[in-house]
PDB file of N, CA and C in Angstrom:
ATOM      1  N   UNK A   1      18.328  75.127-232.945  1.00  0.00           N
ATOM      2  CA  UNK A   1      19.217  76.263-233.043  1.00  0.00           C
ATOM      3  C   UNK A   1      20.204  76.038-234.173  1.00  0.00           C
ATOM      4  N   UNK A   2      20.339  77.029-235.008  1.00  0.00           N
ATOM      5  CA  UNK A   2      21.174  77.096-236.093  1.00  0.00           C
ATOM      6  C   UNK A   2      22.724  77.187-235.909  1.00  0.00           C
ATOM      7  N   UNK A   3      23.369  76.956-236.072  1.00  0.00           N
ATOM      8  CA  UNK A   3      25.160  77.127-236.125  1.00  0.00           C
ATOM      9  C   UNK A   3      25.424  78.412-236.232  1.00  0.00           C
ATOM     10  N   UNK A   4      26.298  79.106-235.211  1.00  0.00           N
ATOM     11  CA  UNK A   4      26.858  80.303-235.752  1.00  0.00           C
ATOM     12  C   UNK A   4      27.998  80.801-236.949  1.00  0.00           C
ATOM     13  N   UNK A   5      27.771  81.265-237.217  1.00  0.00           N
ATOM     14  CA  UNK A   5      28.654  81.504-238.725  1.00  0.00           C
ATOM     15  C   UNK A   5      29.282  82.491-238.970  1.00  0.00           C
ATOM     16  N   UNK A   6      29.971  82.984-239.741  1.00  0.00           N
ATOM     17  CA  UNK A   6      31.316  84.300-239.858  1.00  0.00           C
ATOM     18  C   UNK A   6      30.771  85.620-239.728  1.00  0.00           C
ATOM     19  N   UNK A   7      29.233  85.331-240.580  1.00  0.00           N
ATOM     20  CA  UNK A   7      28.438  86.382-240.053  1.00  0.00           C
ATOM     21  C   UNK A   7      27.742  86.882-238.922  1.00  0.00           C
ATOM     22  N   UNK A   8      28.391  86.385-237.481  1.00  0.00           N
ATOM     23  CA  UNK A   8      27.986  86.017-236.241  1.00  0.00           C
ATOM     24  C   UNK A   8      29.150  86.628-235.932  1.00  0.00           C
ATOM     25  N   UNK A   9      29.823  86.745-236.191  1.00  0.00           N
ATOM     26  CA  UNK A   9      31.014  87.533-234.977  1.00  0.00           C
ATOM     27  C   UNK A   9      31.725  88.453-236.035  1.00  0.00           C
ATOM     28  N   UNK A  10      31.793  89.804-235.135  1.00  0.00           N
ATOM     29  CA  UNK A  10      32.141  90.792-235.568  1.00  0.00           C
ATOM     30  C   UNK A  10      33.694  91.045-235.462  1.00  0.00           C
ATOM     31  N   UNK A  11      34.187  91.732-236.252  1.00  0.00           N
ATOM     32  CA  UNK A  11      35.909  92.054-236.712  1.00  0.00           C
ATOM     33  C   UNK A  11      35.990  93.020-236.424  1.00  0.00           C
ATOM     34  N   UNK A  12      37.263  93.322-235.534  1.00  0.00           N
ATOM     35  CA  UNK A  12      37.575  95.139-235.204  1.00  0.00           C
ATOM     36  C   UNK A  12      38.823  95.216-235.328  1.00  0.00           C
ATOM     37  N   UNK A  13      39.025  94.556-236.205  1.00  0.00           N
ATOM     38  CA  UNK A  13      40.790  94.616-236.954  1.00  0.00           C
ATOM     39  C   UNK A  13      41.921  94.894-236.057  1.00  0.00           C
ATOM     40  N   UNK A  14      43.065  95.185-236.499  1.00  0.00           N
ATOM     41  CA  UNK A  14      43.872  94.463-236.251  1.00  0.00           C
ATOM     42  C   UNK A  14      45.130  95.884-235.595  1.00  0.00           C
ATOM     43  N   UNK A  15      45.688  95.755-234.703  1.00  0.00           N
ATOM     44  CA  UNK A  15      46.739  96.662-233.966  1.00  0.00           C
ATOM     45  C   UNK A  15      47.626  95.857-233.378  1.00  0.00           C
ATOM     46  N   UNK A  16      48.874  96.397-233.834  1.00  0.00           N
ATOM     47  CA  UNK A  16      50.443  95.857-233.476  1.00  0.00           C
ATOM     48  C   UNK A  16      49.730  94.342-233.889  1.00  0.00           C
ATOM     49  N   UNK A  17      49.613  93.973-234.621  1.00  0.00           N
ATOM     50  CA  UNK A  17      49.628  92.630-235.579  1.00  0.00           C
ATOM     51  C   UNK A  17      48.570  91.629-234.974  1.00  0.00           C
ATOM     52  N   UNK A  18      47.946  91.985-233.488  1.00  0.00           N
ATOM     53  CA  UNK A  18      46.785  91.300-233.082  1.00  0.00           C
ATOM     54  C   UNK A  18      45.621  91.447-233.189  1.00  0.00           C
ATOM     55  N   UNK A  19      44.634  91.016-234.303  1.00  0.00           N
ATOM     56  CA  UNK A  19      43.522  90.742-234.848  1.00  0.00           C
ATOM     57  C   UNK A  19      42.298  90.645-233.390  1.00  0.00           C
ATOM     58  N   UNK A  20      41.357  91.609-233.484  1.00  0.00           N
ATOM     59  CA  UNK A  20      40.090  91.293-232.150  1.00  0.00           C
ATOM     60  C   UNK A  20      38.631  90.720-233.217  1.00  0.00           C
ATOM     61  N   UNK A  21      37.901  90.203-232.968  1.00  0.00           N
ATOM     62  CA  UNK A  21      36.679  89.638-232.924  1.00  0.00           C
ATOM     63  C   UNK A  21      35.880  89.659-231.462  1.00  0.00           C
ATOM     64  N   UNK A  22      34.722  89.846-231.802  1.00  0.00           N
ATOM     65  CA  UNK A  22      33.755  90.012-230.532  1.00  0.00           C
ATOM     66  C   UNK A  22      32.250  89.187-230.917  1.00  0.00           C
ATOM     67  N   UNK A  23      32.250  87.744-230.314  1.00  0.00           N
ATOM     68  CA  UNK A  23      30.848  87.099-230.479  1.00  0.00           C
ATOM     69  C   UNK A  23      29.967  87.875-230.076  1.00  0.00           C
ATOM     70  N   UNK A  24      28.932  87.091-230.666  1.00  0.00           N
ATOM     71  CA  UNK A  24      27.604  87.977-230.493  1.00  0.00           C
ATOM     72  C   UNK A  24      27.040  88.028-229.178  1.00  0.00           C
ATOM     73  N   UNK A  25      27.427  87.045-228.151  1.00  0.00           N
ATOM     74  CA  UNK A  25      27.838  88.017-226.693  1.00  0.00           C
ATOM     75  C   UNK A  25      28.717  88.674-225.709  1.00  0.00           C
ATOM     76  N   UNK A  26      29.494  89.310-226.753  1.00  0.00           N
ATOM     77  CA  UNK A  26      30.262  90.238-226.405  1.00  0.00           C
ATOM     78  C   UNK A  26      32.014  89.871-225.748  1.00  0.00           C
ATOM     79  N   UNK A  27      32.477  88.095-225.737  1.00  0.00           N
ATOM     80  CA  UNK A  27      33.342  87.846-225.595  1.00  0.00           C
ATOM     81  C   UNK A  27      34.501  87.769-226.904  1.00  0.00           C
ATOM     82  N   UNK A  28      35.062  89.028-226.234  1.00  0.00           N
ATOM     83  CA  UNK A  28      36.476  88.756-227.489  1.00  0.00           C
ATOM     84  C   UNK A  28      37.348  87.858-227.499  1.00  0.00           C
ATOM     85  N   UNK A  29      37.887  87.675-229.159  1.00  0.00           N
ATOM     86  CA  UNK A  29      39.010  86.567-228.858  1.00  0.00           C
ATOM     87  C   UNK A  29      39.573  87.298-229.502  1.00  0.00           C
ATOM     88  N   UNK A  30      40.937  87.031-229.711  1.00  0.00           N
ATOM     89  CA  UNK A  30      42.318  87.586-230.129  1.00  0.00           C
ATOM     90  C   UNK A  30      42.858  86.820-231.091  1.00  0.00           C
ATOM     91  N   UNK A  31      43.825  86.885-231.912  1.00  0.00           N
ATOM     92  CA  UNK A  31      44.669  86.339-232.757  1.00  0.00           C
ATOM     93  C   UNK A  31      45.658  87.110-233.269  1.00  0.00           C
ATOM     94  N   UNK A  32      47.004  86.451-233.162  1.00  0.00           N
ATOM     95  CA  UNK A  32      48.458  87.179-233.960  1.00  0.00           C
ATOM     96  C   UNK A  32      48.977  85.790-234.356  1.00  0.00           C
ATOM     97  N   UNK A  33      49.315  86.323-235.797  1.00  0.00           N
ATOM     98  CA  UNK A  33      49.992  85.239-237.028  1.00  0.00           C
ATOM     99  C   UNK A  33      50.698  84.803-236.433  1.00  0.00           C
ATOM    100  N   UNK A  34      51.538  85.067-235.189  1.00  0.00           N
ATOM    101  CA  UNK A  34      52.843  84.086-234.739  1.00  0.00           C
ATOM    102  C   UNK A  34      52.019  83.017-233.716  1.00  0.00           C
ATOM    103  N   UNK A  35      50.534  83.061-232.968  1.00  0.00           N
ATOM    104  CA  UNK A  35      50.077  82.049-232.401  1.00  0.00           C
ATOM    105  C   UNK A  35      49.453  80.958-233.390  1.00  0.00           C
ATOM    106  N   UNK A  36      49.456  79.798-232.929  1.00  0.00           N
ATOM    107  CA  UNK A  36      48.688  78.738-233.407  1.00  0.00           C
ATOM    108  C   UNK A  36      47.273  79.027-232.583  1.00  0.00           C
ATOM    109  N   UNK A  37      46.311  79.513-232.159  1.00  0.00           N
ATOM    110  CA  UNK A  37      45.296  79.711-231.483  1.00  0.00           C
ATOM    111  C   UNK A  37      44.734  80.750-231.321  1.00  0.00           C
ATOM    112  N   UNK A  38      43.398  80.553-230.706  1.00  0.00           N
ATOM    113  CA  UNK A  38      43.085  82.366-230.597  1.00  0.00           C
ATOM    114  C   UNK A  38      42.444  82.194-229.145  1.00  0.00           C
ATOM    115  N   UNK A  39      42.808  83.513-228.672  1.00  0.00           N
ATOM    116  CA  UNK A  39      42.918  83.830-227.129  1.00  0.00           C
ATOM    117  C   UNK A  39      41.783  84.740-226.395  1.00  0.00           C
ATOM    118  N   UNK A  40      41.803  84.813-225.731  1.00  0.00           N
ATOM    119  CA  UNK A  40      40.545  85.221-224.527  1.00  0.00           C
ATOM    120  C   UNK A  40      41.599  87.234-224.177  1.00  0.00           C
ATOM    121  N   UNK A  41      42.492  87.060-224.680  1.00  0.00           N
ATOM    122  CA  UNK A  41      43.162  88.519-224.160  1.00  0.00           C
ATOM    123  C   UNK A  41      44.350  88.647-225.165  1.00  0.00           C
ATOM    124  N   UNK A  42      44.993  90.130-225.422  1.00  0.00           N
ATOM    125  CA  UNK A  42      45.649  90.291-226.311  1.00  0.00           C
ATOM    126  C   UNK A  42      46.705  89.629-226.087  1.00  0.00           C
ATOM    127  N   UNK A  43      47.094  89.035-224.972  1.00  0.00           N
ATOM    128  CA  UNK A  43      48.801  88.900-224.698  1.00  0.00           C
ATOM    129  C   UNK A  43      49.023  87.430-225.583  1.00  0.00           C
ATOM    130  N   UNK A  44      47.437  86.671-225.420  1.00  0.00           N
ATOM    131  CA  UNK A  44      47.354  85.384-226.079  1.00  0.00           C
ATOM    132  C   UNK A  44      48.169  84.242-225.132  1.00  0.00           C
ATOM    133  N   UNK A  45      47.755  84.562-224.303  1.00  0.00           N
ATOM    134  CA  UNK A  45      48.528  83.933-222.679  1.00  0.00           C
ATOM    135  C   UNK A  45      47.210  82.703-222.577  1.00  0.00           C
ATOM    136  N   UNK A  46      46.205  83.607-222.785  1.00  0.00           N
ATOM    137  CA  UNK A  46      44.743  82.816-222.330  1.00  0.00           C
ATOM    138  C   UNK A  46      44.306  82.033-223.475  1.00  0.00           C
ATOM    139  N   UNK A  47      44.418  80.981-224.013  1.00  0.00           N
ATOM    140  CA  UNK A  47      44.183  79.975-224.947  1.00  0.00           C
ATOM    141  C   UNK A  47      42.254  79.777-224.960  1.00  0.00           C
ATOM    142  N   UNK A  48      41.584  79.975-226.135  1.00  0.00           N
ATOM    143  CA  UNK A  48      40.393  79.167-225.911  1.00  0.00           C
ATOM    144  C   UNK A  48      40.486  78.371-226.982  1.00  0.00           C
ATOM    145  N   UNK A  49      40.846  78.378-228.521  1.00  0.00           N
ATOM    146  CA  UNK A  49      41.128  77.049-229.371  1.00  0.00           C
ATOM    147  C   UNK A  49      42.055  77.124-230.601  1.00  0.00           C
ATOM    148  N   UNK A  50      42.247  76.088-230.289  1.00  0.00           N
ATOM    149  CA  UNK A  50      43.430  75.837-231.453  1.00  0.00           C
ATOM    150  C   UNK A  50      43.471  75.651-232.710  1.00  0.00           C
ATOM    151  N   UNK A  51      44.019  76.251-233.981  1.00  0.00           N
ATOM    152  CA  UNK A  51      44.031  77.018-235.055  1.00  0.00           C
ATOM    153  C   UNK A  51      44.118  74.990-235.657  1.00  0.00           C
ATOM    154  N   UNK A  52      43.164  75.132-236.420  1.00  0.00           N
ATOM    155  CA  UNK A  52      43.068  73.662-237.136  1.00  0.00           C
ATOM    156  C   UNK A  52      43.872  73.786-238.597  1.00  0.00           C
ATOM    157  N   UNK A  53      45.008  73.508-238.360  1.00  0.00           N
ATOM    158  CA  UNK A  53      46.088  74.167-239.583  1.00  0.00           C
ATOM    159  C   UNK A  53      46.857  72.620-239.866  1.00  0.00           C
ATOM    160  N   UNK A  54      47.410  72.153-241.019  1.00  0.00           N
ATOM    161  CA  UNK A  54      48.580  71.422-241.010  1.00  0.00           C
ATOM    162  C   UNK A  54      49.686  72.175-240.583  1.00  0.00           C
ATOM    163  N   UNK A  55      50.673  71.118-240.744  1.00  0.00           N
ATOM    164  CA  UNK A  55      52.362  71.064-240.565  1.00  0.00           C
ATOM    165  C   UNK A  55      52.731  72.300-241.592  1.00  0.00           C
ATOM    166  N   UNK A  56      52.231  72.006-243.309  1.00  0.00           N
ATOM    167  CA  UNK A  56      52.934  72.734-244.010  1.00  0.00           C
ATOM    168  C   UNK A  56      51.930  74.493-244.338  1.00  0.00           C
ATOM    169  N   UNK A  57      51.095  74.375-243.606  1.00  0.00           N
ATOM    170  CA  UNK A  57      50.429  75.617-244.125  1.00  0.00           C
ATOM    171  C   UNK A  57      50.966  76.730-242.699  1.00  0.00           C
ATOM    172  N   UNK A  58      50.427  77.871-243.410  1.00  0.00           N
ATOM    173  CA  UNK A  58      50.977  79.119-242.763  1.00  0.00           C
ATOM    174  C   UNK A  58      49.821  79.936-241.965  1.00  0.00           C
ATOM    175  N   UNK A  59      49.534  80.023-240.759  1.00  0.00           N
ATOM    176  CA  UNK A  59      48.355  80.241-240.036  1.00  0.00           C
ATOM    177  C   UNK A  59      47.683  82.071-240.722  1.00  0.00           C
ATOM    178  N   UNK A  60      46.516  81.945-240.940  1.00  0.00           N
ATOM    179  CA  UNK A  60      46.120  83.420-241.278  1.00  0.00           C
ATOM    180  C   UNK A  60      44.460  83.630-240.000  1.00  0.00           C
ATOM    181  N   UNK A  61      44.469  84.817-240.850  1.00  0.00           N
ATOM    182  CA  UNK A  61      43.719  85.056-240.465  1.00  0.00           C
ATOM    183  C   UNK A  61      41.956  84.390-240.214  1.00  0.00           C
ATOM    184  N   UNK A  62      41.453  84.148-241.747  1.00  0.00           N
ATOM    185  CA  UNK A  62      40.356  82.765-242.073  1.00  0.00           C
ATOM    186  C   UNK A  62      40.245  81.934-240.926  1.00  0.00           C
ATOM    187  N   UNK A  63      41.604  80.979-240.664  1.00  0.00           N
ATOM    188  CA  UNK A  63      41.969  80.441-239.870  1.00  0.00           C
ATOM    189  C   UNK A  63      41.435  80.328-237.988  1.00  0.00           C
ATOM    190  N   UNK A  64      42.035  82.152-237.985  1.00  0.00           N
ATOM    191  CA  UNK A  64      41.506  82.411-236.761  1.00  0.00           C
ATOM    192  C   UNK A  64      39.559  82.469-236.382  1.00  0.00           C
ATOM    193  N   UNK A  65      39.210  82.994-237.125  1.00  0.00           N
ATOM    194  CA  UNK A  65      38.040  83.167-237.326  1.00  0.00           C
ATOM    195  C   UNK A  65      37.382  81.540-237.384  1.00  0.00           C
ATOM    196  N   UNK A  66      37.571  80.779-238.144  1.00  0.00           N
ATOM    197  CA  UNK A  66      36.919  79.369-238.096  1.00  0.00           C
ATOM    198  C   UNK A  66      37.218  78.706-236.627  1.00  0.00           C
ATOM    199  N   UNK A  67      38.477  79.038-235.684  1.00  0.00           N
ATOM    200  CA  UNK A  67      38.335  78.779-234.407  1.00  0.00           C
ATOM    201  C   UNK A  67      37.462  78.997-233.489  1.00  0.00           C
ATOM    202  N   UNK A  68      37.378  80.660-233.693  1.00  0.00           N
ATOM    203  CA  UNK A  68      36.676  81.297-233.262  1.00  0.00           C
ATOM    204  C   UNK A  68      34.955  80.339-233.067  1.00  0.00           C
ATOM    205  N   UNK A  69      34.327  80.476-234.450  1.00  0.00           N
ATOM    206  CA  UNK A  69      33.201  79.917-234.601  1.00  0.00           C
ATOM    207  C   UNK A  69      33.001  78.266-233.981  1.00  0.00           C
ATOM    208  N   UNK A  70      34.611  77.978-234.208  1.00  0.00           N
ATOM    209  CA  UNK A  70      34.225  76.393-233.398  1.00  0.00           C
ATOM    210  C   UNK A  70      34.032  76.289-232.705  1.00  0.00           C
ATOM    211  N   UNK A  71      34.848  77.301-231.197  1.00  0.00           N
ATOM    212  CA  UNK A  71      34.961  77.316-229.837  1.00  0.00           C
ATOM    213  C   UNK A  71      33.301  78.098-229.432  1.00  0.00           C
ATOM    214  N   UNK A  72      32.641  78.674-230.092  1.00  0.00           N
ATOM    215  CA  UNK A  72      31.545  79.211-229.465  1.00  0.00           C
ATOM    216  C   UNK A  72      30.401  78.426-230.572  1.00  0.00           C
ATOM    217  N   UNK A  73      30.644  77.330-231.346  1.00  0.00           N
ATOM    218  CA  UNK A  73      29.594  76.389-231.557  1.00  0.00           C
ATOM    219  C   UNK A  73      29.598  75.332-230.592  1.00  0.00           C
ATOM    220  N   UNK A  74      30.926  75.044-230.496  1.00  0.00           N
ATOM    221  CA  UNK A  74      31.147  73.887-228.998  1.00  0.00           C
ATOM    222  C   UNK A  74      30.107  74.408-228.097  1.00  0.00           C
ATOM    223  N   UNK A  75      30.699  75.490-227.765  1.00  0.00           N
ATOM    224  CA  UNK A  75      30.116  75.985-226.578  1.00  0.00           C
ATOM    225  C   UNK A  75      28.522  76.171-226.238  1.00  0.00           C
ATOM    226  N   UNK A  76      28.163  76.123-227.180  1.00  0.00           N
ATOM    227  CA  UNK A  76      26.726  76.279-227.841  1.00  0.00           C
ATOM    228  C   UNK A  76      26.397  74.946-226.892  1.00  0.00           C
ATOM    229  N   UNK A  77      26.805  74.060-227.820  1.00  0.00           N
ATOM    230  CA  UNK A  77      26.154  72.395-228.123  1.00  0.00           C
ATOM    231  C   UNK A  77      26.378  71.818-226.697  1.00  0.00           C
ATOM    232  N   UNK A  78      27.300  72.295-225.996  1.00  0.00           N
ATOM    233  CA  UNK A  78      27.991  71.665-224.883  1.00  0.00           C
ATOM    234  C   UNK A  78      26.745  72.123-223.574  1.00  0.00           C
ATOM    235  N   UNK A  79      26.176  73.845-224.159  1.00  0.00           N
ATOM    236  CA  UNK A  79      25.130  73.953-223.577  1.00  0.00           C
ATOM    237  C   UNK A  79      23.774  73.584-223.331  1.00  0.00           C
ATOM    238  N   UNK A  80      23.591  73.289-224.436  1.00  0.00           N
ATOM    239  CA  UNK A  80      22.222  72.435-225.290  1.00  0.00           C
ATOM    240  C   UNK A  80      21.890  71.454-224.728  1.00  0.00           C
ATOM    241  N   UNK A  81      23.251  70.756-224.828  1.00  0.00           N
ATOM    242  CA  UNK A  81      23.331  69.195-224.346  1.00  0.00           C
ATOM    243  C   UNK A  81      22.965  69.075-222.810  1.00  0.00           C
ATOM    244  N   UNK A  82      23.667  70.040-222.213  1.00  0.00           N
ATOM    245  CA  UNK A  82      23.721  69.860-220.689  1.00  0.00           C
ATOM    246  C   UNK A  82      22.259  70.105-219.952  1.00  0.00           C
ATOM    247  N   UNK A  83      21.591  71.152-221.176  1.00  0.00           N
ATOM    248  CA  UNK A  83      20.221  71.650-220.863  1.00  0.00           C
ATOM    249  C   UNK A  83      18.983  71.802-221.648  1.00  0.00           C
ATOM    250  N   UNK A  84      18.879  70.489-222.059  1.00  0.00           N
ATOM    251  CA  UNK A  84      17.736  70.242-222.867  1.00  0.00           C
ATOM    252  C   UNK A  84      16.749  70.982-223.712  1.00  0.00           C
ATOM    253  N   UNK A  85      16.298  71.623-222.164  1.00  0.00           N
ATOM    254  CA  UNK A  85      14.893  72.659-222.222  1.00  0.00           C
ATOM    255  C   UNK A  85      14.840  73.595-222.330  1.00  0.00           C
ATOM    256  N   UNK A  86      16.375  74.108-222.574  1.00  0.00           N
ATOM    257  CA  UNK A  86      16.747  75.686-222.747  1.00  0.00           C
ATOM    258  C   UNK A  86      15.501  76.601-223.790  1.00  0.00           C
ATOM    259  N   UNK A  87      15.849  75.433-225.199  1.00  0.00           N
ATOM    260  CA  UNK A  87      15.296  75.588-226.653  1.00  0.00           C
ATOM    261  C   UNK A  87      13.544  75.824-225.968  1.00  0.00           C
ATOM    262  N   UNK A  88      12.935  74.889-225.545  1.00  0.00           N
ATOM    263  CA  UNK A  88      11.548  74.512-225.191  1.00  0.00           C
ATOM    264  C   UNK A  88      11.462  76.072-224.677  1.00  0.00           C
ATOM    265  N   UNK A  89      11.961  76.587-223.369  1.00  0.00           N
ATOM    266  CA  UNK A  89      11.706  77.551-222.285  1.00  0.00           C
ATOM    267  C   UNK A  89      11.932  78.696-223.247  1.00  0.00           C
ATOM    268  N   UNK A  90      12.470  78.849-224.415  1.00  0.00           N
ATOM    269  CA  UNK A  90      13.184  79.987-225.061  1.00  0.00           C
ATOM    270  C   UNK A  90      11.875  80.301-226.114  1.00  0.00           C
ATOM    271  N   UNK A  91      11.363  79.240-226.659  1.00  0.00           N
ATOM    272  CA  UNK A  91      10.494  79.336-227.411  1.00  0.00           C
ATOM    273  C   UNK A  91       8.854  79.603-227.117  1.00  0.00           C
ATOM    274  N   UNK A  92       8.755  79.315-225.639  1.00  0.00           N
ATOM    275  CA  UNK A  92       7.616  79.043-224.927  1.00  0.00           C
ATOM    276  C   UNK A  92       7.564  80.853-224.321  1.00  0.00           C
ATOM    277  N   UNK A  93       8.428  81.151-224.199  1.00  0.00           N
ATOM    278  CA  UNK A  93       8.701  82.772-223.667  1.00  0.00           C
ATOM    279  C   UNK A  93       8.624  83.304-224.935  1.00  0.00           C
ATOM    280  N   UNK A  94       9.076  83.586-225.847  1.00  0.00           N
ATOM    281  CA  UNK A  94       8.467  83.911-227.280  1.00  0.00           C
ATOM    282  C   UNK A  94       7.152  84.178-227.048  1.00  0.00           C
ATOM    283  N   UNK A  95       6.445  83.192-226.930  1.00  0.00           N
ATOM    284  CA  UNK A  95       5.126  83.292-227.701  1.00  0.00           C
ATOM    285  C   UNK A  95       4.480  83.913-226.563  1.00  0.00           C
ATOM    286  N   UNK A  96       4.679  83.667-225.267  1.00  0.00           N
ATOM    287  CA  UNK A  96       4.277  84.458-224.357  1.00  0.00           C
ATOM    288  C   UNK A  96       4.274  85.923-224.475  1.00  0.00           C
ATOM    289  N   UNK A  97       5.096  86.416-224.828  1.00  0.00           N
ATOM    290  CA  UNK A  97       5.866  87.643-225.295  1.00  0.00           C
ATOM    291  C   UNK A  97       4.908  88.356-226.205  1.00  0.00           C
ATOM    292  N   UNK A  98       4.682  87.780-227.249  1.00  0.00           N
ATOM    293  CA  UNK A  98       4.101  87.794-228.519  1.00  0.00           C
ATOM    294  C   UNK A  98       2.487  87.425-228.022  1.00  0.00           C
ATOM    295  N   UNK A  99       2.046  86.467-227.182  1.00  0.00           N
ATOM    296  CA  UNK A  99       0.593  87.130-227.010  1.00  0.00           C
ATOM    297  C   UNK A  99      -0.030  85.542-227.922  1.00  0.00           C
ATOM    298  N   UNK A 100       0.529  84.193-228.166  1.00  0.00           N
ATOM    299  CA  UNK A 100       0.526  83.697-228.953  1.00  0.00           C
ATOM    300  C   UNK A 100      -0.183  82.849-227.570  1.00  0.00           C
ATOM    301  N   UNK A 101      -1.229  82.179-228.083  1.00  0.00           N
ATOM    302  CA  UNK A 101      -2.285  80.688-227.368  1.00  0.00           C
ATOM    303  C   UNK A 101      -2.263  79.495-228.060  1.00  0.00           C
ATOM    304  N   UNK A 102      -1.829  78.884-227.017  1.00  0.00           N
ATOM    305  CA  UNK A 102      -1.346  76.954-227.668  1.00  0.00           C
ATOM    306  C   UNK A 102      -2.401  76.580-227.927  1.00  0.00           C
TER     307      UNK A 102
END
């Protein structure tokens, strides 16, 4: 499985200064320039990861978005890991699908 990338999660811009994104299964995260993180809900109460910024830089938007992709590549790998055969069973249904003989 390939890494998800910027082109993997969609942008639905930005109201009263909080930025939405929606992964490609349908969980939004949130971001406003005054959090260090991006959030599971607008209030940004609900933390899922933290904005990988220094001391002297100024959090943007980029920013939020590369969280974004970290917290649902984690999430990925964390799945992968836990379940081996996901990939095997995913690929094996494919070809089933498709009509394909080993």
């Amino acid at each position: 499985m390939g890494k998800f990338t910027k082109n993997d999660i969609e942008y639905f811009g930005e109201s009263n200064g909080v930025h939405k994104w929606e992964s490609p299964t349908g969980q939004p995260y949130y971001w406003h320039p005054d959090w260090l993180h991006v959030a599971e809900d607008e209030t940004g109460l609900h933390s899922k990861q933290t904005l990988d910024i220094s001391n002297s830089e100024e959090a943007t938007k980029e920013h939020a978005a590369s969280a974004i992709l970290k917290h649902i590549n984690d999430w990925a790998k964390n799945k992968f890991d836990n379940n081996p055969d996901i990939e095997t069973q995913a690929i094996e249904s494919e070809h089933d699908l498709k009509g394909f003989d080993d």
